[in-house]
Protein backbone atom coordinates (compact mmCIF):
# COMPACT_ATOMS: atom_id res chain seq x y z
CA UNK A 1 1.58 -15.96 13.12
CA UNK A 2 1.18 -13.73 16.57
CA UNK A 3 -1.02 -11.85 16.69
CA UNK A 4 -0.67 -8.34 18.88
CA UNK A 5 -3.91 -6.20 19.76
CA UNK A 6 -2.59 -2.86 19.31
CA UNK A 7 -3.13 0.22 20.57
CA UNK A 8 -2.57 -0.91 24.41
CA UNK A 9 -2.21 1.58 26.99
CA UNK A 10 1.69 3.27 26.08
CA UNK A 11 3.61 1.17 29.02
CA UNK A 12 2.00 -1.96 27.87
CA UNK A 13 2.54 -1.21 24.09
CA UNK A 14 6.18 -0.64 24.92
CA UNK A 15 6.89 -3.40 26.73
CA UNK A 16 5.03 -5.48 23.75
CA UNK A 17 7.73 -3.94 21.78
CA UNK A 18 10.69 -4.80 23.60
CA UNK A 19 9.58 -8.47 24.65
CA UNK A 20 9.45 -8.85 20.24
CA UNK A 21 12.77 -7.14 20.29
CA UNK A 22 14.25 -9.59 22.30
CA UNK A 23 12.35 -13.28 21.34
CA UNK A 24 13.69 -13.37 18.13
CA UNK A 25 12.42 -16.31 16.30
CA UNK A 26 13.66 -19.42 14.99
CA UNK A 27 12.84 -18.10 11.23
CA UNK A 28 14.71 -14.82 12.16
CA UNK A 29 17.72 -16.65 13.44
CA UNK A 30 17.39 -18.62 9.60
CA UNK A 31 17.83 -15.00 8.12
CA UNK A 32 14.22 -15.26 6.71
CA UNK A 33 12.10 -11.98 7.50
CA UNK A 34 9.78 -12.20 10.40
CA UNK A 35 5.69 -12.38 10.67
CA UNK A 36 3.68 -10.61 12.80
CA UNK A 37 0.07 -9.04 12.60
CA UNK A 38 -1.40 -5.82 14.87
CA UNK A 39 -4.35 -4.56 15.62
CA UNK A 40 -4.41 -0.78 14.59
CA UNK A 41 -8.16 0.03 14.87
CA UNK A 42 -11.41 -1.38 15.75
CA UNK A 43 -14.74 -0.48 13.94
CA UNK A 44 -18.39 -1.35 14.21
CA UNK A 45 -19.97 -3.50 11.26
CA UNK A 46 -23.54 -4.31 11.58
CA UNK A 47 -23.19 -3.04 15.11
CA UNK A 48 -20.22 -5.25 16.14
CA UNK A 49 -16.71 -4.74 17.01
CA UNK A 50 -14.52 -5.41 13.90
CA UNK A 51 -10.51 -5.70 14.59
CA UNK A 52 -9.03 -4.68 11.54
CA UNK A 53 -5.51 -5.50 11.36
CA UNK A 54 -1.95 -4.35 9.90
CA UNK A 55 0.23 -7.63 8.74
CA UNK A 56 4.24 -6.64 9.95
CA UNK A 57 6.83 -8.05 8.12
CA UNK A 58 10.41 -6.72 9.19
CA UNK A 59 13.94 -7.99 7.64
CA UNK A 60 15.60 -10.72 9.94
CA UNK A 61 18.29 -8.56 11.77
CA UNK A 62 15.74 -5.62 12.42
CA UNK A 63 15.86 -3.05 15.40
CA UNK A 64 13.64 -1.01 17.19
CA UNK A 65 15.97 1.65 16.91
CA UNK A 66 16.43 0.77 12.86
CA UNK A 67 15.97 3.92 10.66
CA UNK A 68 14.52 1.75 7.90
CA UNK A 69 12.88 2.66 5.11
CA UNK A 70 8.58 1.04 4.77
CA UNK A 71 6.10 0.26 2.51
CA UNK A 72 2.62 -0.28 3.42
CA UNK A 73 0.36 -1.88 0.90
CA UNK A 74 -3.25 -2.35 -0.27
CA UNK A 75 -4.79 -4.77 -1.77
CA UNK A 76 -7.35 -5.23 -4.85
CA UNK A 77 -10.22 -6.50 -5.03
CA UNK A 78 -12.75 -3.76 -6.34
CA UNK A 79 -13.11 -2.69 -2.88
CA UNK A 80 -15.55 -5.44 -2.07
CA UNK A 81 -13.09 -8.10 -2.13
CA UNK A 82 -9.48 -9.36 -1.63
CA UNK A 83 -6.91 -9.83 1.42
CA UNK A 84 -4.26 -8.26 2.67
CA UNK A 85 -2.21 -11.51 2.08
CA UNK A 86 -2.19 -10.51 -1.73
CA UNK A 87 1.53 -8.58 -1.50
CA UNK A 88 2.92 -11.03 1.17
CA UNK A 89 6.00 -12.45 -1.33
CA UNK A 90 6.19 -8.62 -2.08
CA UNK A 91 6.69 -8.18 1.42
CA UNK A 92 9.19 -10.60 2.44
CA UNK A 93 11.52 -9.41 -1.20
CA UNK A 94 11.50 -6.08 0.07
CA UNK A 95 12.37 -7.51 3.65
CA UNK A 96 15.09 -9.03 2.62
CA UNK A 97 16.21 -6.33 0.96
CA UNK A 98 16.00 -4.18 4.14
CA UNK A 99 12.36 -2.74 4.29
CA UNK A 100 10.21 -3.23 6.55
CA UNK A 101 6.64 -3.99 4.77
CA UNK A 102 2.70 -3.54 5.94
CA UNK A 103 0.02 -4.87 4.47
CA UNK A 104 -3.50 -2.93 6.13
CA UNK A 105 -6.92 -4.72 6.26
CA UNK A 106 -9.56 -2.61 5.43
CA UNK A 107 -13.54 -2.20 5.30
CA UNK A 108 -15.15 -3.65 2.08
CA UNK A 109 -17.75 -2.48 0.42
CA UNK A 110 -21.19 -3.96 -0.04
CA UNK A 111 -20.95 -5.68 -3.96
CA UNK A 112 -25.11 -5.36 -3.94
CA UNK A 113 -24.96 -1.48 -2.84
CA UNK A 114 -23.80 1.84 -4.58
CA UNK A 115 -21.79 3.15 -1.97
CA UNK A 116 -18.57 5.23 -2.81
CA UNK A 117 -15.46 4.16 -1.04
CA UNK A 118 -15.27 6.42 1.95
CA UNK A 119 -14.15 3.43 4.72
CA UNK A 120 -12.07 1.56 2.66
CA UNK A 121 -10.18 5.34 2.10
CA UNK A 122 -10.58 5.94 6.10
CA UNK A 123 -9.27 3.03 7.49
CA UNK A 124 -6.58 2.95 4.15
CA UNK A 125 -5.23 6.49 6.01
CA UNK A 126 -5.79 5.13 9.21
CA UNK A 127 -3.27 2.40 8.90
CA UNK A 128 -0.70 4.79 7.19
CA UNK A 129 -1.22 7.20 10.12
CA UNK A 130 -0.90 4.30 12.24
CA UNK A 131 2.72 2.86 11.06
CA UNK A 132 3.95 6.45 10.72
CA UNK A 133 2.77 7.65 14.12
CA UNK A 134 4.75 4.71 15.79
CA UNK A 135 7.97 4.63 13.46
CA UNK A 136 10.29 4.65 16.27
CA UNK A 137 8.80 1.52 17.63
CA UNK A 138 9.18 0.10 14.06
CA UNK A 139 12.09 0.80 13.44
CA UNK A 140 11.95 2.98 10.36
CA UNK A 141 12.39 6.11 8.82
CA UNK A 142 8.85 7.84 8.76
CA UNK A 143 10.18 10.18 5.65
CA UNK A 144 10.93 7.11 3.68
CA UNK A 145 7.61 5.68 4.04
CA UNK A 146 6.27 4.47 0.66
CA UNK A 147 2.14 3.22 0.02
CA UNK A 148 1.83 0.51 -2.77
CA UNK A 149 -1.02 -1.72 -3.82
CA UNK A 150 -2.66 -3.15 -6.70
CA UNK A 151 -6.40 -2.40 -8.60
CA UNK A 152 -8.72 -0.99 -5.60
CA UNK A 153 -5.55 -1.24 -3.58
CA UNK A 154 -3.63 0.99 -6.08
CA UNK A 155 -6.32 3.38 -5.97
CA UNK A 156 -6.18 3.64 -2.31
CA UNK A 157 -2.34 4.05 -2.28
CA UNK A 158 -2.53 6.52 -4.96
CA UNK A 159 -5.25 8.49 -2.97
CA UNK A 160 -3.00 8.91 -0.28
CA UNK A 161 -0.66 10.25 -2.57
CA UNK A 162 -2.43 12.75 -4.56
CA UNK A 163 -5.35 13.50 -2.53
CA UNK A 164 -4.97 16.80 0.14
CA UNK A 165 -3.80 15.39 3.64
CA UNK A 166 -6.45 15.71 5.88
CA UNK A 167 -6.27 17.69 9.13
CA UNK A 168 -4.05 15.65 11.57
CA UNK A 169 -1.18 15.18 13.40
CA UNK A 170 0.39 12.77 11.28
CA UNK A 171 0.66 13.21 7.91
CA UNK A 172 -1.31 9.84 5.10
CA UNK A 173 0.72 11.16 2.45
CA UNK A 174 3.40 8.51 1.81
CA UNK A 175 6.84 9.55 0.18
CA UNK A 176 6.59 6.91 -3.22
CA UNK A 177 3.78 4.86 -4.77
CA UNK A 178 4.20 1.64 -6.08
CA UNK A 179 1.21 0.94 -8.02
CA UNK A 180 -0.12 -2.24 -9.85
CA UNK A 181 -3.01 -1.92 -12.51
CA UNK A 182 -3.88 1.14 -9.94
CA UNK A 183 -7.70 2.12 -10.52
CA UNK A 184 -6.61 5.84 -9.91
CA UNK A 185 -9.23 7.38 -12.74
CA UNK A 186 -12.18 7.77 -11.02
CA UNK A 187 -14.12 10.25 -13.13
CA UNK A 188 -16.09 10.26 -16.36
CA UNK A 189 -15.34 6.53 -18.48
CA UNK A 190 -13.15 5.90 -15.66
CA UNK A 191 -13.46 2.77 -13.42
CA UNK A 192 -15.97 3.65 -10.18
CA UNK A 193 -17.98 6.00 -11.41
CA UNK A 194 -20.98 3.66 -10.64
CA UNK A 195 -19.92 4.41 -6.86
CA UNK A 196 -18.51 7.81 -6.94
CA UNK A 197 -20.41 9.50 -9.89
CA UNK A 198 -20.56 13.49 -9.96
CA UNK A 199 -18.39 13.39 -7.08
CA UNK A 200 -15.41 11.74 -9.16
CA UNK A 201 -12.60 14.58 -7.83
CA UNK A 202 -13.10 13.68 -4.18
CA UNK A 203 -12.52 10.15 -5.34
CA UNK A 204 -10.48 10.26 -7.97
CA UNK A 205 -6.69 10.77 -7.81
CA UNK A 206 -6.12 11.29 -11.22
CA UNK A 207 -7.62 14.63 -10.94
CA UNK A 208 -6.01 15.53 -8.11
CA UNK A 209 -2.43 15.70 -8.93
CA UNK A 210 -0.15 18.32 -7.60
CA UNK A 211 3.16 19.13 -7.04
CA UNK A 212 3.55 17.99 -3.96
CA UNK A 213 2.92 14.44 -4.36
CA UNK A 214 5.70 11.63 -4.63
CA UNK A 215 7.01 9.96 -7.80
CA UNK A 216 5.18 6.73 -8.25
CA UNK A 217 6.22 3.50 -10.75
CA UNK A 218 3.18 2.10 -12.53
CA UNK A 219 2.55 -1.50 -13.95
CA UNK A 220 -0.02 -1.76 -16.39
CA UNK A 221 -0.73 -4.34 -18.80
CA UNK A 222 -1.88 -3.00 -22.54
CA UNK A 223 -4.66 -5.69 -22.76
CA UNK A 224 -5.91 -4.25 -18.85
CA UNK A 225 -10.01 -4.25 -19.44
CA UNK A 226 -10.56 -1.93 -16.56
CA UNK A 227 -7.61 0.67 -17.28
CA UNK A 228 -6.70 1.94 -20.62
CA UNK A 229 -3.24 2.24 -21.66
CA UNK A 230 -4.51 6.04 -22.40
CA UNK A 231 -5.13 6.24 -19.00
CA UNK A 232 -1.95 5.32 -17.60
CA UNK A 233 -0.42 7.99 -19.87
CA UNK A 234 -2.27 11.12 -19.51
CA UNK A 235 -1.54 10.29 -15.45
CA UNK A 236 2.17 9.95 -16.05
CA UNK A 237 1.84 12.92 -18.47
CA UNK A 238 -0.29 15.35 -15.70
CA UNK A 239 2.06 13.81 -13.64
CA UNK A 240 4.90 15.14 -15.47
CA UNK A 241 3.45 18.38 -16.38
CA UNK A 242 3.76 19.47 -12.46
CA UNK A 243 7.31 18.19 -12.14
CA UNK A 244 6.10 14.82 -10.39
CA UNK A 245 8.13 11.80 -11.75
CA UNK A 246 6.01 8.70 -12.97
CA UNK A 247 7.50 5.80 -13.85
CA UNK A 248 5.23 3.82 -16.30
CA UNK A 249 5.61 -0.08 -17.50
CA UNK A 250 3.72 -1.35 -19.83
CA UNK A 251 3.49 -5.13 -20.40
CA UNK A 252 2.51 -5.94 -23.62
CA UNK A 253 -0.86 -8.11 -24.18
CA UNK A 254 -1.50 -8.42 -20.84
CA UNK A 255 -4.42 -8.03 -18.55
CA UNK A 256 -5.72 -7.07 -15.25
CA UNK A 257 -3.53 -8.66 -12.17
CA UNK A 258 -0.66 -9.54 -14.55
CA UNK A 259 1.91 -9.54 -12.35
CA UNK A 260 0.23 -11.94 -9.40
CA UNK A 261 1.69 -14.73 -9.79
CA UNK A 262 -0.49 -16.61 -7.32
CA UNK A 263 -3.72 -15.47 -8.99
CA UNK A 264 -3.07 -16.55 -12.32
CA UNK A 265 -0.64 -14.40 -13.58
CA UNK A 266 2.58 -15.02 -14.49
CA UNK A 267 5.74 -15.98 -12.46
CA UNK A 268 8.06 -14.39 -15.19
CA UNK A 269 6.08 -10.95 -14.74
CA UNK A 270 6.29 -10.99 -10.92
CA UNK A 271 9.68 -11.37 -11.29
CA UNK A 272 10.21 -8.40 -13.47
CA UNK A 273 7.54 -5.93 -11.69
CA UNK A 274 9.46 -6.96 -8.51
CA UNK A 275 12.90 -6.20 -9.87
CA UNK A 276 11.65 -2.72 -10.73
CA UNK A 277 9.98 -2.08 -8.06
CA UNK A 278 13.68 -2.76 -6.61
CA UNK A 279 14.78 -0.59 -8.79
CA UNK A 280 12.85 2.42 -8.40
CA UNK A 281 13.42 2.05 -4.62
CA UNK A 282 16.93 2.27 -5.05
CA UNK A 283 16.68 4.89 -7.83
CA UNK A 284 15.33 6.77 -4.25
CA UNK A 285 18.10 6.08 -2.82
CA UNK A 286 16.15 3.90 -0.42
CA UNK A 287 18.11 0.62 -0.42
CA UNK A 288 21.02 -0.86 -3.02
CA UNK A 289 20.19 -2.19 -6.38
């Protein structure tokens, strides 16, 4: 996989575009989407440099001057844990479809400490910011930009979604959420509240919803031991109540991470959370069913 250490001064950066433009590679020329991984920001951990990195994957006839629509996902992992290789088959679906896909890297938190997740929400609108802020050079549509993730990653995605943009010049607040198992209740007998505590509704985005934020599909399994089928519904019903469409699917008996096929969930449920997830792109208007 190439890997391109992004931002570079703006002549540089757009001449890094146009020599990918051109060397289209072998797997490209197969029709199979194509790989690459960017540097959007660098932080200090433990007072080093850390690159933290956006994984690019863009359907096999793609264009700079494309008008696509994205999705840029999280991944789970409690927000101490995971990889942003967790929705790479998501990815390459959706490529093929016609979408190009992100998947952002972010800071994790300390399993041994009690801190709430302010970086892993910083550098999750950081990476947003960063795709949108260069959609021309990707090639896509930055008001068909959707956030998606699953667990901690869901939470993040949803935070963009529900939470009040901050001040900036480019908006975090994605136009869809696709969220798996999302960990979006932060507050009272909600998951976090360990981390977040009295401060839940600067955490939380289930008690932040609005009616400005975008309609969202939800896959939840009924035997989930971190999110209660209860939960899933008063969101879709708060959700509702503001005219905010929420998609739910439940999946009977079944329990955290369901649908990830590689992590010991099921290959029949990927298949069907992935063929919604289809779906309620389309239902957008996004791509074709």
């Amino acid at each position: 996989m190439t890997v391109l250490r992004i931002p570079l001064c703006r002549m540089a950066q757009a001449l890094l575009f146009v020599f990918m433009l051109t060397c289209v590679s072998s797997s490209a020329l197969g029709g199979e989407p194509t790989e690459h991984t960017l540097i959007y920001k660098t932080v200090m951990v433990d007072g080093k440099e850390k690159e933290l990195k956006i994984d690019w994957t863009r359907p096999a006839d793609w264009k700079a001057s494309d008008s696509r629509p994205a999705v840029v996902f999280f991944h789970g992992g409690g927000w101490t844990g995971g990889a942003p290789g967790q929705f790479a088959q998501h990815s390459v679906e959706l490529a093929q479809r016609g979408i190009v896909c992100f998947r952002g890297q972010y800071r994790l938190l300390d399993k041994k400490s009690k801190d709430a997740p302010d970086i892993c929400v910083a550098d999750a609108s950081d990476a947003f910011r960063y795709v949108r802020g260069r959609a021309s050079e990707f090639g896509i549509d930055p008001d068909r930009m959707a956030a998606g993730g699953g667990s901690a990653g869901g939470h993040l995605a949803a935070t963009l979604g529900m939470m009040d943009d901050e001040k900036s010049d480019v908006s975090r607040k994605p136009a869809a959420l696709l969220l798996f198992n999302p960990v979006y209740d932060n507050g009272p007998g909600g998951w976090g509240t360990a981390r977040v505590g009295d401060a839940y509704l600067k955490y939380s985005p289930a008690h932040n919803i609005t009616a400005d934020d975008p309609p969202s599909i939800v896959f939840l399994g009924t035997n989930d031991a971190l999110i209660p089928v209860a939960t899933a519904k008063k969101f879709q019903a708060n959700c509702q109540a503001v005219g905010v469409a929420n998609d739910l699917q439940l999946y009977e008996g079944q329990g955290h991470g369901f649908f990830n096929a590689k992590k010991g969930g099921s290959a029949e449920y990927y298949r069907d959370t992935m063929d919604k997830s289809i779906g309620f792109l389309a239902g957008l208007g996004w791509i074709e069913k």
